[in-house]
Protein backbone atom coordinates (compact mmCIF):
# COMPACT_ATOMS: atom_id res chain seq x y z
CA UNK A 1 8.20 -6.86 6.49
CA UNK A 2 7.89 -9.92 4.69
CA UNK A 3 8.84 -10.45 0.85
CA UNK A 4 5.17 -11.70 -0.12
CA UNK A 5 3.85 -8.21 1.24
CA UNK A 6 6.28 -6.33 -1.23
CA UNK A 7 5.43 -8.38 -3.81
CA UNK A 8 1.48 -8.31 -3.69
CA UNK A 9 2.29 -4.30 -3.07
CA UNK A 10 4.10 -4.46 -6.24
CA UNK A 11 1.74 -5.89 -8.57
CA UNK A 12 -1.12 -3.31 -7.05
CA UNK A 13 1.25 -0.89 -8.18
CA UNK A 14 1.32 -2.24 -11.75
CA UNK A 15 -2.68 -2.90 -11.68
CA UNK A 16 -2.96 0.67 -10.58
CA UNK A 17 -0.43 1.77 -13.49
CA UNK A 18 1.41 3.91 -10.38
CA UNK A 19 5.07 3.79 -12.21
CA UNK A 20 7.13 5.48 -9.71
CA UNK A 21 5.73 3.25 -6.33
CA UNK A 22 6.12 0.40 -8.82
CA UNK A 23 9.39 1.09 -9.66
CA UNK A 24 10.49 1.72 -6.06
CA UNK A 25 8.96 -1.48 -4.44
CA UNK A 26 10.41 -3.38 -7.53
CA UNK A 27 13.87 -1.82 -6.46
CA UNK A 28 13.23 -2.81 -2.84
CA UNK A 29 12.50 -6.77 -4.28
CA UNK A 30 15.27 -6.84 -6.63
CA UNK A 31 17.54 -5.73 -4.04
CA UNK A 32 16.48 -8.36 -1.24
CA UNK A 33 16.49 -11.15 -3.70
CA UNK A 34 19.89 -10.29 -4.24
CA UNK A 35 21.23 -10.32 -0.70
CA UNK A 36 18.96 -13.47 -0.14
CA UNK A 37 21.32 -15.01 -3.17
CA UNK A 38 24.51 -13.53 -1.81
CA UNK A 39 23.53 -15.23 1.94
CA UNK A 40 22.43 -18.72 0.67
CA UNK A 41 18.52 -18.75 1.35
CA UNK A 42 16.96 -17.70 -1.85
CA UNK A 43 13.71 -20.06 -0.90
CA UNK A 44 13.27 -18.47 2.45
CA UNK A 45 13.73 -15.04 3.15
CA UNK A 46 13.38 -14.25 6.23
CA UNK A 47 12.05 -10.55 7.67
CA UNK A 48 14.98 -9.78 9.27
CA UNK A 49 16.49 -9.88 6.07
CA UNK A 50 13.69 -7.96 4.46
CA UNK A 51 14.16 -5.25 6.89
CA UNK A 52 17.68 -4.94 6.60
CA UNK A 53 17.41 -4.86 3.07
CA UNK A 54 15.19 -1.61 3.25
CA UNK A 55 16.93 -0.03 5.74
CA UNK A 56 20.28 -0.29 3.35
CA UNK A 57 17.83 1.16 0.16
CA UNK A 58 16.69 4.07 2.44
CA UNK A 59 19.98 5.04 3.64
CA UNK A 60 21.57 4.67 -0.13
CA UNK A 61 18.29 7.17 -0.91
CA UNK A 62 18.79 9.45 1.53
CA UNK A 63 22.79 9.63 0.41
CA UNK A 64 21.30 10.14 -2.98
CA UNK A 65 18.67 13.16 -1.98
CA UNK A 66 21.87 15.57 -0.08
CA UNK A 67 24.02 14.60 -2.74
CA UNK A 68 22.04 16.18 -5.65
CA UNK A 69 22.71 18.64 -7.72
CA UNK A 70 21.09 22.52 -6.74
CA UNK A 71 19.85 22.96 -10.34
CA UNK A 72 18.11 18.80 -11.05
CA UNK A 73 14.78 19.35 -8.80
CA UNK A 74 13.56 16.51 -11.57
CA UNK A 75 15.88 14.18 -9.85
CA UNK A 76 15.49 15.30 -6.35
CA UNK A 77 11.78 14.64 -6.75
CA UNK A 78 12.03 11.54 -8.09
CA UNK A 79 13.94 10.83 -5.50
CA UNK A 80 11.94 11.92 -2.55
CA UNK A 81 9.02 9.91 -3.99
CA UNK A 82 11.24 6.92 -3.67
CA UNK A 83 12.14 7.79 -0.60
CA UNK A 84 8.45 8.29 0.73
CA UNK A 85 7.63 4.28 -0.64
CA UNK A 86 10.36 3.27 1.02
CA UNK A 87 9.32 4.81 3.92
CA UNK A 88 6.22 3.16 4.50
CA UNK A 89 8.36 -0.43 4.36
CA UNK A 90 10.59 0.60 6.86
CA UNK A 91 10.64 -1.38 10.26
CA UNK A 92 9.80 0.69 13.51
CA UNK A 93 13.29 1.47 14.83
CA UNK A 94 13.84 1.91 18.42
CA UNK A 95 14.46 5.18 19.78
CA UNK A 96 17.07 6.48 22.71
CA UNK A 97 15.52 5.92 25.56
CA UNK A 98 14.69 2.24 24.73
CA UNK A 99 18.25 1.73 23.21
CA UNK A 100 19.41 2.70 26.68
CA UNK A 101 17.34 0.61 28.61
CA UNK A 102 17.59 -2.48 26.78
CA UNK A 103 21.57 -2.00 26.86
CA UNK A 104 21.96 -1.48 30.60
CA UNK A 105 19.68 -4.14 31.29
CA UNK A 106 20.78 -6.89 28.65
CA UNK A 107 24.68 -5.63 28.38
CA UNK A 108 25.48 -4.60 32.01
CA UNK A 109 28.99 -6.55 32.43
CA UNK A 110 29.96 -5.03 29.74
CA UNK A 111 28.58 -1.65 29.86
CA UNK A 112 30.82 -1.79 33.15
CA UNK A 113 34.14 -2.26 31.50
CA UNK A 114 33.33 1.53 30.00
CA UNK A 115 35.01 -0.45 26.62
CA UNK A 116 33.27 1.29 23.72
CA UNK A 117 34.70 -0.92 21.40
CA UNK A 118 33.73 -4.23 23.20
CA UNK A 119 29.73 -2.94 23.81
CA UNK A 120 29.45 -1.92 20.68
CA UNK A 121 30.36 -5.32 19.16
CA UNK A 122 28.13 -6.96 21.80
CA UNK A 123 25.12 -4.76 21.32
CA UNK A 124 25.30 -4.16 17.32
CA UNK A 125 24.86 -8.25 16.97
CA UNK A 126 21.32 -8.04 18.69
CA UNK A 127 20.08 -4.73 17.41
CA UNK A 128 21.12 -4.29 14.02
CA UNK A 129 17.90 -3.56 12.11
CA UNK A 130 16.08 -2.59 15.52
CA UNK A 131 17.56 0.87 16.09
CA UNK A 132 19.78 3.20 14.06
CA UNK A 133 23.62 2.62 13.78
CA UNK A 134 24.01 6.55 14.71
CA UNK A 135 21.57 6.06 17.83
CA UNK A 136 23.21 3.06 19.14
CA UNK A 137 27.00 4.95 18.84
CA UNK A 138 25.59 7.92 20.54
CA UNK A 139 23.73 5.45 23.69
CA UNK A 140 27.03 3.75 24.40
CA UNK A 141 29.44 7.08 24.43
CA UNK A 142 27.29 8.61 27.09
CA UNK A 143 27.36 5.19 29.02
CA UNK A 144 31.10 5.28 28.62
CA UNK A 145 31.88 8.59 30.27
């Protein structure tokens, strides 16, 4: 996703006096601005980043939407909803099957020390941001039995 797509998104939103996608694609801006500080390259953000960035917001949401109160449906709406805009930023992540293949063809020495800890820091350096934390864990125990 790149930052000048969230930001032409976010002044459609204003145009189109939508408050809630406004507000959630100006929380998905503020927040990648803000890492972009925190890493040194305020002037060019990079997609990677960008995608990182909502994957982080989605996750936080999601945390946000099972930890709600029963009785606040107000908040667990307004939650959803920023969920949902989120949603449609999100990078396509990779699913099992391709997690497995591209492991056991780009990681095989290492797959074949049957050394969770040692695949996992080799693969989570080249797919962070391409496929699910919880995806990636679950690939490499099965190849480690």
């Amino acid at each position: 996703m790149q930052m000048e797509t969230l930001q032409k998104d976010m002044i459609a939103a204003m145009k189109a006096k939508d408050k809630v996608r406004k507000d959630a694609i100006s929380t998905l801006v503020s927040a990648v601005k803000k890492v972009a500080i925190d890493e040194g390259c305020r002037d060019d953000i990079k997609e990677e980043l960008v995608d990182r960035v909502i994957l982080k917001e989605i996750k936080t949401v999601k945390e946000q939407i099972d930890s709600c109160p029963e009785g606040r449906e107000d908040l667990k709406a307004e939650y959803q909803a920023r969920y949902d805009v989120f949603s449609e930023y999100a990078p396509k992540l990779m699913s099992e099957e391709e997690v497995k293949t591209y492991i056991t063809e780009k990681f095989a020495e290492v797959v074949a020390t049957k050394n969770k800890g040692q695949i996992m820091k080799a693969v989570m350096v080249e797919l962070k941001g391409k496929a699910d934390g919880k995806v990636i864990n679950q690939v490499v125990a099965q190849l480690c039995e």
